[in-house]
PDB file of N, CA and C in Angstrom:
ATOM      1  N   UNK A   1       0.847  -1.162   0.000  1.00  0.00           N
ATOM      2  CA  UNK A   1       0.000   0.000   0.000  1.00  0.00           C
ATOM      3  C   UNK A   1       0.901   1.236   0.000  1.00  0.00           C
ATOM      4  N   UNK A   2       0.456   2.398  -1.024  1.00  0.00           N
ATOM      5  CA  UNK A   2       1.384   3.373  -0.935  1.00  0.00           C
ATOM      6  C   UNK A   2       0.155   4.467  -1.060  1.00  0.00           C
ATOM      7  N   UNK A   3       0.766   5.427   0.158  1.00  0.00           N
ATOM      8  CA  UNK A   3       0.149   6.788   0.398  1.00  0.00           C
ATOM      9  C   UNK A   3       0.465   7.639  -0.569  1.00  0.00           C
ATOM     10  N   UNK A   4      -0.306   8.413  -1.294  1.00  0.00           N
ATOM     11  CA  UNK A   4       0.380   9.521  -2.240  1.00  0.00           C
ATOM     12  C   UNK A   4      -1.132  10.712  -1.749  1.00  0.00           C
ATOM     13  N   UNK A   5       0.139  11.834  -1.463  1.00  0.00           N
ATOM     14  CA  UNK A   5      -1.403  13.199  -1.117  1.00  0.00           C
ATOM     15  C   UNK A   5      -2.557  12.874  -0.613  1.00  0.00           C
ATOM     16  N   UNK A   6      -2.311  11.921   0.816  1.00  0.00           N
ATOM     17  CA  UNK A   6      -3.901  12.040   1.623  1.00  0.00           C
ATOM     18  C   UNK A   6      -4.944  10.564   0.958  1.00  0.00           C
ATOM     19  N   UNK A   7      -4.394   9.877  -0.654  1.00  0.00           N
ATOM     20  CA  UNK A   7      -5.039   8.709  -0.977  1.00  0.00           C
ATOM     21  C   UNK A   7      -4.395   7.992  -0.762  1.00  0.00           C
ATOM     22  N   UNK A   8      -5.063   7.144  -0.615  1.00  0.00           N
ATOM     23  CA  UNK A   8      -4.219   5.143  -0.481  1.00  0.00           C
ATOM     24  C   UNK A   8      -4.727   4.506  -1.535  1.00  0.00           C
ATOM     25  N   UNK A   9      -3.717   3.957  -2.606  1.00  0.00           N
ATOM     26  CA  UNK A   9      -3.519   3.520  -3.533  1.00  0.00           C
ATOM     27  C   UNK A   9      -2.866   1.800  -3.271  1.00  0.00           C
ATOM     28  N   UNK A  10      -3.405   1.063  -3.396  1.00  0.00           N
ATOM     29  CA  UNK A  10      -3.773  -0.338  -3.384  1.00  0.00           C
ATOM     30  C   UNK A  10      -2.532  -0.940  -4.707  1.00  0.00           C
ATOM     31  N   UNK A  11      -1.097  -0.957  -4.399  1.00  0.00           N
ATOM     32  CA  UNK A  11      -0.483  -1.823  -5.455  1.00  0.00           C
ATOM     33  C   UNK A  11      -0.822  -3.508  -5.750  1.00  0.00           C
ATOM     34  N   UNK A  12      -0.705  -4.033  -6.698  1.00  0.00           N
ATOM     35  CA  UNK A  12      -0.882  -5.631  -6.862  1.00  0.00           C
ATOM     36  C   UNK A  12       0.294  -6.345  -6.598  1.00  0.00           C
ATOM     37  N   UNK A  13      -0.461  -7.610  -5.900  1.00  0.00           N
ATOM     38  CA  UNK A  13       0.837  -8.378  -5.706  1.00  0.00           C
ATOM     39  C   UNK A  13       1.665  -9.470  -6.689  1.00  0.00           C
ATOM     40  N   UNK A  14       2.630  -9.482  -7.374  1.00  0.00           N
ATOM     41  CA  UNK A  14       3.065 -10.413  -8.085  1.00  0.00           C
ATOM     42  C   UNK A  14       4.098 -11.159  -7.666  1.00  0.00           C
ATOM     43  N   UNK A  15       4.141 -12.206  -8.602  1.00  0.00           N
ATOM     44  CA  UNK A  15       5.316 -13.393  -7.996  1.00  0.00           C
ATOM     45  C   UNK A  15       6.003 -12.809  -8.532  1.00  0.00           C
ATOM     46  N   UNK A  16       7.238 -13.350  -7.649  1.00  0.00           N
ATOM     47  CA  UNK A  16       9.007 -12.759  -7.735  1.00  0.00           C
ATOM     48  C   UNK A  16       9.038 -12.888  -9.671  1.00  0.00           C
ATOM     49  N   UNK A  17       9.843 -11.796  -9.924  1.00  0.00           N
ATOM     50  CA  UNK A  17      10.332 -11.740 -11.380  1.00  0.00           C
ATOM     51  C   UNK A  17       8.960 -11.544 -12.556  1.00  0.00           C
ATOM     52  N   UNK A  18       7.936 -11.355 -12.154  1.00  0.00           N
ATOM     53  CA  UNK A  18       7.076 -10.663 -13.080  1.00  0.00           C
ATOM     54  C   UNK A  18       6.465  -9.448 -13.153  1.00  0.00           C
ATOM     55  N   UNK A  19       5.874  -8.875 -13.732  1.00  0.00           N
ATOM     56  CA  UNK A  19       5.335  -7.198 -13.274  1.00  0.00           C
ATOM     57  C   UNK A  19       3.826  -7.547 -14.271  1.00  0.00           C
ATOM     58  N   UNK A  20       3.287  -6.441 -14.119  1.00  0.00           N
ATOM     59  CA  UNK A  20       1.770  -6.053 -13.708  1.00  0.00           C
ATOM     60  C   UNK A  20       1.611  -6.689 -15.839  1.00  0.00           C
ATOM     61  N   UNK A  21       2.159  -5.985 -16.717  1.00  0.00           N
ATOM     62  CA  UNK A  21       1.816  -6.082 -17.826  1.00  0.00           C
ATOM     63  C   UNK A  21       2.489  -7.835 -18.352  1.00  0.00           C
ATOM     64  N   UNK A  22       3.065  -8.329 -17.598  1.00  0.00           N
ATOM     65  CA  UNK A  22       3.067  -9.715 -17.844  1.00  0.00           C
ATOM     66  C   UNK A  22       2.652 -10.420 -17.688  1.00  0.00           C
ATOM     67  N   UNK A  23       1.923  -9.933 -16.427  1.00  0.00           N
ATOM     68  CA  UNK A  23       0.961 -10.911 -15.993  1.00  0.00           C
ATOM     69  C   UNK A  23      -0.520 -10.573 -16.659  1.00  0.00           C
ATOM     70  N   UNK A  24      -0.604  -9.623 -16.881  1.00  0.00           N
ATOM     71  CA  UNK A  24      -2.323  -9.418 -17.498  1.00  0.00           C
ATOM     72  C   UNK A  24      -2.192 -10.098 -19.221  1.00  0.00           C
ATOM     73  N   UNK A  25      -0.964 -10.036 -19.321  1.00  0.00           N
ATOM     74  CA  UNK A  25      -0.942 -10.113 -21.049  1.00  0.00           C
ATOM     75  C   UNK A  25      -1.114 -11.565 -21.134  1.00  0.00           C
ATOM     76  N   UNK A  26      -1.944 -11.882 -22.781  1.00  0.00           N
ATOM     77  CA  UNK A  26      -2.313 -13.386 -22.731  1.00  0.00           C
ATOM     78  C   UNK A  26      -0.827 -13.788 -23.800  1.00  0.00           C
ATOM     79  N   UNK A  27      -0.443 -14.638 -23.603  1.00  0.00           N
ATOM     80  CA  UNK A  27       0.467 -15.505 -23.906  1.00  0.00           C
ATOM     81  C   UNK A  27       0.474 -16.641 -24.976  1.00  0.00           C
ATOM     82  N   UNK A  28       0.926 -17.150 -25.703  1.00  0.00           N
ATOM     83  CA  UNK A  28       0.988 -18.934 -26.253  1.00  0.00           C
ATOM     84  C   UNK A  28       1.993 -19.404 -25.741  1.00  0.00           C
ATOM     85  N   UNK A  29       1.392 -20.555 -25.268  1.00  0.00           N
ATOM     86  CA  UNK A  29       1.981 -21.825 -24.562  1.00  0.00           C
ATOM     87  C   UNK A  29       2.512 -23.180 -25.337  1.00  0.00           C
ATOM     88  N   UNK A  30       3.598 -23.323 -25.665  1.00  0.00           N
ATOM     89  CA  UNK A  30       3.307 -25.106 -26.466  1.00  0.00           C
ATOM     90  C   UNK A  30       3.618 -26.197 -24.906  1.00  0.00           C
ATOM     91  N   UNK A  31       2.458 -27.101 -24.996  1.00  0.00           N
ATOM     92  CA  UNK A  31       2.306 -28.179 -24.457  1.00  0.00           C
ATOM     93  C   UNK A  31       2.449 -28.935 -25.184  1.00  0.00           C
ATOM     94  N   UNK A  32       3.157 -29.934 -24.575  1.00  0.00           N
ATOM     95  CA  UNK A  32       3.813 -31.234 -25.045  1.00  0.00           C
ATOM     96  C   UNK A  32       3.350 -32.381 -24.189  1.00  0.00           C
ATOM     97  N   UNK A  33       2.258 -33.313 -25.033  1.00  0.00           N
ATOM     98  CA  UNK A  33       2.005 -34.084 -24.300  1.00  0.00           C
ATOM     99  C   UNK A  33       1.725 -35.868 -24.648  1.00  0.00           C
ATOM    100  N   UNK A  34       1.140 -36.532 -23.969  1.00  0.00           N
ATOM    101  CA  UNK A  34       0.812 -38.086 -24.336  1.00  0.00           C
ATOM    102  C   UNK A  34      -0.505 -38.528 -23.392  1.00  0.00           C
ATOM    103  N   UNK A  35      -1.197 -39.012 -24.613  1.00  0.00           N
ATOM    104  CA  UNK A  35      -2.699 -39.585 -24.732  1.00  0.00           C
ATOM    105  C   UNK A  35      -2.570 -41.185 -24.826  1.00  0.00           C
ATOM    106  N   UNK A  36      -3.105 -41.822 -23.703  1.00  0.00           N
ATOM    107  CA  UNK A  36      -3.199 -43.352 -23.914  1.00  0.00           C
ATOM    108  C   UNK A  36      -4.471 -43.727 -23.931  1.00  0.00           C
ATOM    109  N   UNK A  37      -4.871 -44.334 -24.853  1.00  0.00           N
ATOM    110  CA  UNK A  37      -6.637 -44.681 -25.009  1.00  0.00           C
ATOM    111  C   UNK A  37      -6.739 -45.877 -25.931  1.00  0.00           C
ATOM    112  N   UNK A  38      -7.475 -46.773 -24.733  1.00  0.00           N
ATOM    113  CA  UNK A  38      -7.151 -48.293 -24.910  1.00  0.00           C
ATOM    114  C   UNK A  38      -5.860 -49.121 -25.408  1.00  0.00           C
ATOM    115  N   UNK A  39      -5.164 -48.720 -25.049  1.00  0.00           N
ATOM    116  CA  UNK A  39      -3.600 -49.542 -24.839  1.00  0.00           C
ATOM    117  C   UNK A  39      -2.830 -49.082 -26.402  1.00  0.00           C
ATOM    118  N   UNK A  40      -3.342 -47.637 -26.697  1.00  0.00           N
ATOM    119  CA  UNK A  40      -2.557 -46.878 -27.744  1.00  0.00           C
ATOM    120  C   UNK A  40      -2.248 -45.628 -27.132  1.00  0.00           C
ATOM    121  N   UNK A  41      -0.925 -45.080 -27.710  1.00  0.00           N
ATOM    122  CA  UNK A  41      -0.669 -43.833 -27.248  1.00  0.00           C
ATOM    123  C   UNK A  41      -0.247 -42.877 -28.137  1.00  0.00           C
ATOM    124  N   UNK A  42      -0.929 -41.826 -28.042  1.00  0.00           N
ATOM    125  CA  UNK A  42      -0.655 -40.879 -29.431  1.00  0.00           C
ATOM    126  C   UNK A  42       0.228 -39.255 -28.858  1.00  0.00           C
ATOM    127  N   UNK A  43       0.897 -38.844 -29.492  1.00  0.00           N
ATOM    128  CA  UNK A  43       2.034 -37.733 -28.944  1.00  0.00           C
ATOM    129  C   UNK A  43       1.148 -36.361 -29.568  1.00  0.00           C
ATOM    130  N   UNK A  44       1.042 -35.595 -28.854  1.00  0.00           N
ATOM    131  CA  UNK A  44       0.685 -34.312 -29.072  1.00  0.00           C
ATOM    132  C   UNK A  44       1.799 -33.178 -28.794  1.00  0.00           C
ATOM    133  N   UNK A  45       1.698 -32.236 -29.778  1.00  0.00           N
ATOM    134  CA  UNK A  45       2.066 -30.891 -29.156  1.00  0.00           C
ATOM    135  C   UNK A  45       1.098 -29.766 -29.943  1.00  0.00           C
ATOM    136  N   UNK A  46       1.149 -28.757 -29.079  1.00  0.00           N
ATOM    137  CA  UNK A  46      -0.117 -27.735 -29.237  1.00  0.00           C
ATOM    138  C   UNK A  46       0.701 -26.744 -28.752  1.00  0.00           C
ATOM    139  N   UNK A  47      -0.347 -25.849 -29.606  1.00  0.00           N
ATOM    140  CA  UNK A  47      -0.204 -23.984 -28.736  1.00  0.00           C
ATOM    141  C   UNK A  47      -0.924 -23.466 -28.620  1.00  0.00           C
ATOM    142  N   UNK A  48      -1.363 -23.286 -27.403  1.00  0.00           N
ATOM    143  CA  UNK A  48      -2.374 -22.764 -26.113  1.00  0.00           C
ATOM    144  C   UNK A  48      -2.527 -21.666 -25.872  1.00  0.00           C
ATOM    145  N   UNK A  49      -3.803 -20.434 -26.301  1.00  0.00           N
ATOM    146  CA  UNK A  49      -2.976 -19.363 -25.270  1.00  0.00           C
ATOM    147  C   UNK A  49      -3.739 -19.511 -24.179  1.00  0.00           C
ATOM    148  N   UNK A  50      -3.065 -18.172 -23.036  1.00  0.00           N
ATOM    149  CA  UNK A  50      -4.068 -18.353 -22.068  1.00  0.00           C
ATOM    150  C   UNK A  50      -2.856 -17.075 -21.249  1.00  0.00           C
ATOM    151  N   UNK A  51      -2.964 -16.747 -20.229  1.00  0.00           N
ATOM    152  CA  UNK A  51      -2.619 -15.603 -19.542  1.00  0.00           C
ATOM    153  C   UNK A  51      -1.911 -16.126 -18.738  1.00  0.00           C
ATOM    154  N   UNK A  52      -1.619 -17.508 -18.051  1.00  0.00           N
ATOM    155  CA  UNK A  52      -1.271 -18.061 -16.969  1.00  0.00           C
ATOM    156  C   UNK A  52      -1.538 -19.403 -16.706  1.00  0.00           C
ATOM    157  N   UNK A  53      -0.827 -20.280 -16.048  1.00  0.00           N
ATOM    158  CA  UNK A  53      -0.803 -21.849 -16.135  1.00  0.00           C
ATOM    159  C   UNK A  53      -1.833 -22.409 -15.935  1.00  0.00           C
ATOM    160  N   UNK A  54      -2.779 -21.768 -14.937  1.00  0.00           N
ATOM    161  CA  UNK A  54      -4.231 -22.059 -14.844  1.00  0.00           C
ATOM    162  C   UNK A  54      -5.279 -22.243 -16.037  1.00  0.00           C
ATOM    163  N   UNK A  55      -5.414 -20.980 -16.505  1.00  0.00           N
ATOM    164  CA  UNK A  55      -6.022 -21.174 -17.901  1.00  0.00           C
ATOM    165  C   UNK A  55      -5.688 -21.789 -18.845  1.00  0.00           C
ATOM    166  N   UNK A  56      -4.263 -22.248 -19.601  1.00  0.00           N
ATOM    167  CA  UNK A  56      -3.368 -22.844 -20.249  1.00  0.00           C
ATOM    168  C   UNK A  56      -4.295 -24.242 -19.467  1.00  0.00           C
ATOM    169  N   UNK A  57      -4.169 -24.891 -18.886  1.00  0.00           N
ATOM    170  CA  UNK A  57      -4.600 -26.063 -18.624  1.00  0.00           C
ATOM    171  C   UNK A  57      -6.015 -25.727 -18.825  1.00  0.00           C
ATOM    172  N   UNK A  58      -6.932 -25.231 -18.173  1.00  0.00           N
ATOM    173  CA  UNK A  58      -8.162 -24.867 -18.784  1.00  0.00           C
ATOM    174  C   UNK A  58      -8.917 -25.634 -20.584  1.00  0.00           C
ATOM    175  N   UNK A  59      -7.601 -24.500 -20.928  1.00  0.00           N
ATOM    176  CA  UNK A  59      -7.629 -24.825 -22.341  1.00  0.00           C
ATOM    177  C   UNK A  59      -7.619 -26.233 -22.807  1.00  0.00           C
ATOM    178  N   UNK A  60      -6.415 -26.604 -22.041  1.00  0.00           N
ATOM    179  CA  UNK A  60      -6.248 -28.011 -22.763  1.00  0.00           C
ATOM    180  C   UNK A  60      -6.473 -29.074 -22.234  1.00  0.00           C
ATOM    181  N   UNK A  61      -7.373 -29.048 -21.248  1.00  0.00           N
ATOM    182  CA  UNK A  61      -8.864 -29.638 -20.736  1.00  0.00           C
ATOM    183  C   UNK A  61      -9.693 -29.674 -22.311  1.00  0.00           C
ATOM    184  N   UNK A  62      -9.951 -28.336 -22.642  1.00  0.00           N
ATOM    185  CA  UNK A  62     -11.471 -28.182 -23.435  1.00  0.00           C
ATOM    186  C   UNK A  62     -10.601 -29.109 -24.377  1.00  0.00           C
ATOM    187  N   UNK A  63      -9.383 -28.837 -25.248  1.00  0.00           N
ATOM    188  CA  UNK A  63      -8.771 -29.276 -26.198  1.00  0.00           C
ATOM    189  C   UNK A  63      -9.359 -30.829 -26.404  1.00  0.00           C
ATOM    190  N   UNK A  64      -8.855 -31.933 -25.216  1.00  0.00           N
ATOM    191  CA  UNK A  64      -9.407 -32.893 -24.693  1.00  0.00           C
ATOM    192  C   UNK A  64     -10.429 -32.960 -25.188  1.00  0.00           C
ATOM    193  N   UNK A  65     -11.106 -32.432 -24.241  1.00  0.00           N
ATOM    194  CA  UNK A  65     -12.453 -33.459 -24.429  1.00  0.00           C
ATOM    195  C   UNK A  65     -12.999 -33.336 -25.897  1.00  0.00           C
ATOM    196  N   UNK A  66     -12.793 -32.038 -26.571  1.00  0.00           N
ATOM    197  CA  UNK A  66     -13.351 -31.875 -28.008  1.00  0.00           C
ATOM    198  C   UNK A  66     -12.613 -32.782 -28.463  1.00  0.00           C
ATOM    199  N   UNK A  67     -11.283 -33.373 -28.525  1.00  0.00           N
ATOM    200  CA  UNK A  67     -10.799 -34.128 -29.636  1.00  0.00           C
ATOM    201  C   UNK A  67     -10.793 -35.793 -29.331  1.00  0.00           C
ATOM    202  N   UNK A  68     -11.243 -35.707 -27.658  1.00  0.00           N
ATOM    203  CA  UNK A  68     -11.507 -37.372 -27.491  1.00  0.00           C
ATOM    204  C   UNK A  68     -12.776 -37.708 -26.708  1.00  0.00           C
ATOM    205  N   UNK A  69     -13.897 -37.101 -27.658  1.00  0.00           N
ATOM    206  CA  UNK A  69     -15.230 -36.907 -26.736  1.00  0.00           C
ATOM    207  C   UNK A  69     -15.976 -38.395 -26.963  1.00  0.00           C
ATOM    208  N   UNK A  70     -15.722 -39.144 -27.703  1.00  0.00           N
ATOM    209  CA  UNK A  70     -15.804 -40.368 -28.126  1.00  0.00           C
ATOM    210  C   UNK A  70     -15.216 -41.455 -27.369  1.00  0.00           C
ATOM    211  N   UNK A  71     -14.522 -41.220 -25.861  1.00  0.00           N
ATOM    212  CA  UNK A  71     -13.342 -42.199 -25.554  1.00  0.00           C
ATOM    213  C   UNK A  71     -14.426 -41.727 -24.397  1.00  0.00           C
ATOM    214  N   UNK A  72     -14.107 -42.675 -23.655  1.00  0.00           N
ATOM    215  CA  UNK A  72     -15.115 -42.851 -21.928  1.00  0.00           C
ATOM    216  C   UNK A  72     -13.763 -42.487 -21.090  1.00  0.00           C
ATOM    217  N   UNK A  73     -12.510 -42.930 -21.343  1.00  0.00           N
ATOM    218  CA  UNK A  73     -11.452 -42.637 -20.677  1.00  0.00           C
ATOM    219  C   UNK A  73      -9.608 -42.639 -21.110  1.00  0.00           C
ATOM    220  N   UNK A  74      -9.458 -41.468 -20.760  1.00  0.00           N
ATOM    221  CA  UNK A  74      -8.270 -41.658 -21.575  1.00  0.00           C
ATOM    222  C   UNK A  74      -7.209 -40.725 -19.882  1.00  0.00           C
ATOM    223  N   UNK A  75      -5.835 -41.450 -20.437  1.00  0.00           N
ATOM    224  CA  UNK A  75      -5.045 -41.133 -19.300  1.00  0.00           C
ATOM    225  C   UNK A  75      -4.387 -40.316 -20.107  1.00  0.00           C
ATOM    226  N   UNK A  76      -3.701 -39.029 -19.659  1.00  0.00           N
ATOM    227  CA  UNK A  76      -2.487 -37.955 -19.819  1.00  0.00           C
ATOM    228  C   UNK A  76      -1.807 -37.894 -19.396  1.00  0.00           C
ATOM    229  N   UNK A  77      -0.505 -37.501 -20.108  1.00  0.00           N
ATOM    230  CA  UNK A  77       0.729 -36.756 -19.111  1.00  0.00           C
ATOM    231  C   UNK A  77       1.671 -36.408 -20.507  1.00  0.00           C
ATOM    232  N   UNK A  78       1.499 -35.011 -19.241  1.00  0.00           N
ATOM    233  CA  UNK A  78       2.071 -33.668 -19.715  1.00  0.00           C
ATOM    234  C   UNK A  78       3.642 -33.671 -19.838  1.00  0.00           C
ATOM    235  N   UNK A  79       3.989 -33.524 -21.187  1.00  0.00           N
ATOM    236  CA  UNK A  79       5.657 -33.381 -20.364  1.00  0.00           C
ATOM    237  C   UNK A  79       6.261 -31.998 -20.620  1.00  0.00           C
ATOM    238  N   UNK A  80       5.264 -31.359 -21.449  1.00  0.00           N
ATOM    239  CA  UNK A  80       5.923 -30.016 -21.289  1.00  0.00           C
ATOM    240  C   UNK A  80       5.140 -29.060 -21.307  1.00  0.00           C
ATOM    241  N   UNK A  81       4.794 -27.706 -20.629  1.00  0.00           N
ATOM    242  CA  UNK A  81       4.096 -26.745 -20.327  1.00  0.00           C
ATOM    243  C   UNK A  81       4.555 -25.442 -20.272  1.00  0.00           C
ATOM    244  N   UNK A  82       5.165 -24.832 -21.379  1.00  0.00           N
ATOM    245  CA  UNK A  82       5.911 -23.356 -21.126  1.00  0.00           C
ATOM    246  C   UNK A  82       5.398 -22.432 -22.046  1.00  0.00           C
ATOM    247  N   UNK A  83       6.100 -21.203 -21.950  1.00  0.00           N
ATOM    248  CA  UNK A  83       5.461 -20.638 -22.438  1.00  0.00           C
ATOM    249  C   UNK A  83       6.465 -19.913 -23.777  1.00  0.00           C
ATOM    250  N   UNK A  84       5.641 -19.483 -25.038  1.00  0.00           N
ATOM    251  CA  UNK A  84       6.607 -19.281 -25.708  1.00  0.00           C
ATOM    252  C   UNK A  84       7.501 -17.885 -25.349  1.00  0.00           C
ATOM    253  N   UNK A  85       8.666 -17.954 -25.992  1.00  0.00           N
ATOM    254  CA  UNK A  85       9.657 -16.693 -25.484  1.00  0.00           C
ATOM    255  C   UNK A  85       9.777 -15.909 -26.653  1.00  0.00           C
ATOM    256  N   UNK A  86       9.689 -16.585 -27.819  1.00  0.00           N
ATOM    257  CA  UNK A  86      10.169 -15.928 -29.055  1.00  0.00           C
ATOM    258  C   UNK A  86       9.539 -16.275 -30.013  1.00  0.00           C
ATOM    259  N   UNK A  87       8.932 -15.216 -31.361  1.00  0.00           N
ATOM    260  CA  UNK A  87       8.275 -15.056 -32.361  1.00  0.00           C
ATOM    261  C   UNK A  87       9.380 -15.628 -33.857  1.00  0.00           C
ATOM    262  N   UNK A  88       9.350 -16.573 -34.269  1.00  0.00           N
ATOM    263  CA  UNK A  88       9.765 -16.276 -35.571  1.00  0.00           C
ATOM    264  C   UNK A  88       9.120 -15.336 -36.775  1.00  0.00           C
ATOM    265  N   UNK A  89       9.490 -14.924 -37.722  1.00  0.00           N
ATOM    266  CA  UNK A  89       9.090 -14.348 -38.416  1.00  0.00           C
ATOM    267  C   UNK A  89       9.466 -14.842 -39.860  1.00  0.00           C
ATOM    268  N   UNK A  90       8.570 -14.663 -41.080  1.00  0.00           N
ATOM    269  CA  UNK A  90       8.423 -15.174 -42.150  1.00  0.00           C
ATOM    270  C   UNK A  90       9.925 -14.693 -43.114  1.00  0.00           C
ATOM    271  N   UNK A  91      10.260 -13.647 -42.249  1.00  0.00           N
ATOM    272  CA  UNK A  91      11.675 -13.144 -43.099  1.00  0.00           C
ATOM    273  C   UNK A  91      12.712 -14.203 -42.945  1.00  0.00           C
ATOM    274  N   UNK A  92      12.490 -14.376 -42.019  1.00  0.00           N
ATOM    275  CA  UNK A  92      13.644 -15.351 -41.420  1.00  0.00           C
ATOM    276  C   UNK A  92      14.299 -17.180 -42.435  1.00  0.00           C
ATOM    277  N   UNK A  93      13.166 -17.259 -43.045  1.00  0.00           N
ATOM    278  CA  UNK A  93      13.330 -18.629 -43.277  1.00  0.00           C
ATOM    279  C   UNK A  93      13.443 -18.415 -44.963  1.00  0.00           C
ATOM    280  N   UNK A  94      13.802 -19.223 -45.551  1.00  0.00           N
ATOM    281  CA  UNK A  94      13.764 -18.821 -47.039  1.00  0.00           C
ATOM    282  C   UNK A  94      12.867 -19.786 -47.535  1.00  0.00           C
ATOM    283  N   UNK A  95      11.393 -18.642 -48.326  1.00  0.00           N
ATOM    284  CA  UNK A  95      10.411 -19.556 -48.516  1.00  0.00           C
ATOM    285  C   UNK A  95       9.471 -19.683 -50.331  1.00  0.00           C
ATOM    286  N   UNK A  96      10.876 -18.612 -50.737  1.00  0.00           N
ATOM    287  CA  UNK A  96      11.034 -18.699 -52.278  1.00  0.00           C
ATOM    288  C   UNK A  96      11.881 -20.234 -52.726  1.00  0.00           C
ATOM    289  N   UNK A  97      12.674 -20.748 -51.669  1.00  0.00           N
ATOM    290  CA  UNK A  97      13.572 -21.970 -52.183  1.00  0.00           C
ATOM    291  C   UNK A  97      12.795 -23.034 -52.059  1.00  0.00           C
ATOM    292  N   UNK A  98      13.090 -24.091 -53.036  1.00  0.00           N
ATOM    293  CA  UNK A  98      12.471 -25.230 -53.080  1.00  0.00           C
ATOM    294  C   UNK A  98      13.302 -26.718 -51.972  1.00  0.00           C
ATOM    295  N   UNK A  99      12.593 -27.234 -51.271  1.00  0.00           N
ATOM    296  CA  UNK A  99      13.082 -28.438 -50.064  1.00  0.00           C
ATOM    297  C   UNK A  99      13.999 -29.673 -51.042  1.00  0.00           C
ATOM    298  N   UNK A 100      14.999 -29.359 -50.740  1.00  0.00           N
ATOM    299  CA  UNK A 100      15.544 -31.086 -50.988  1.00  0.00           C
ATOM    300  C   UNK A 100      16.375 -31.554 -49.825  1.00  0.00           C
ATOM    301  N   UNK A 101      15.634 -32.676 -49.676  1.00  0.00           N
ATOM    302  CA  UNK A 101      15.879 -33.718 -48.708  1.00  0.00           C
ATOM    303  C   UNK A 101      17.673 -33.952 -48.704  1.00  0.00           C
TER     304      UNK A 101
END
């Protein structure tokens, strides 16, 4: 709480090493994960947004069930959950050249 001229002004609290516009800002996440449903297992990776790890899972809850709403039960695990740091950009890659293997 900080006094300024007679008001009290209410600062927010954040975890160590973030500030106010990092935390409000929404983000993409790639999750990296594995789906076992009936003794098959299929590898996912995705990009999530969401503002914070809470919602990010949120998401990929809904992700779930929309893409295995047909399965009565399926087991997960997550092996990766971060968030992205860096944008590539279309300049970057050369996409006038043709691929040889």
């Amino acid at each position: 709480m900080v006094q300024q001229d007679k008001r009290v002004l209410m600062e927010g609290h954040w975890e160590h090493g973030t500030t106010q516009e990092e935390e409000s800002s929404t983000k993409e996440w790639v999750v990296e994960y594995r789906v076992d449903v009936e003794n098959i297992s299929y590898h996912h990776l995705s990009l999530i947004e969401g503002k914070n790890l809470q919602i990010v899972q949120a998401n990929l809850f809904a992700e779930l069930r929309e893409e295995y709403s047909h399965t009565e039960r399926i087991d997960v695990t997550v092996i990766r959950m971060e968030p992205v740091e860096t944008h590539a950009h279309e300049k970057d890659f050369d996409t006038a050249g043709a691929y040889h293997p």
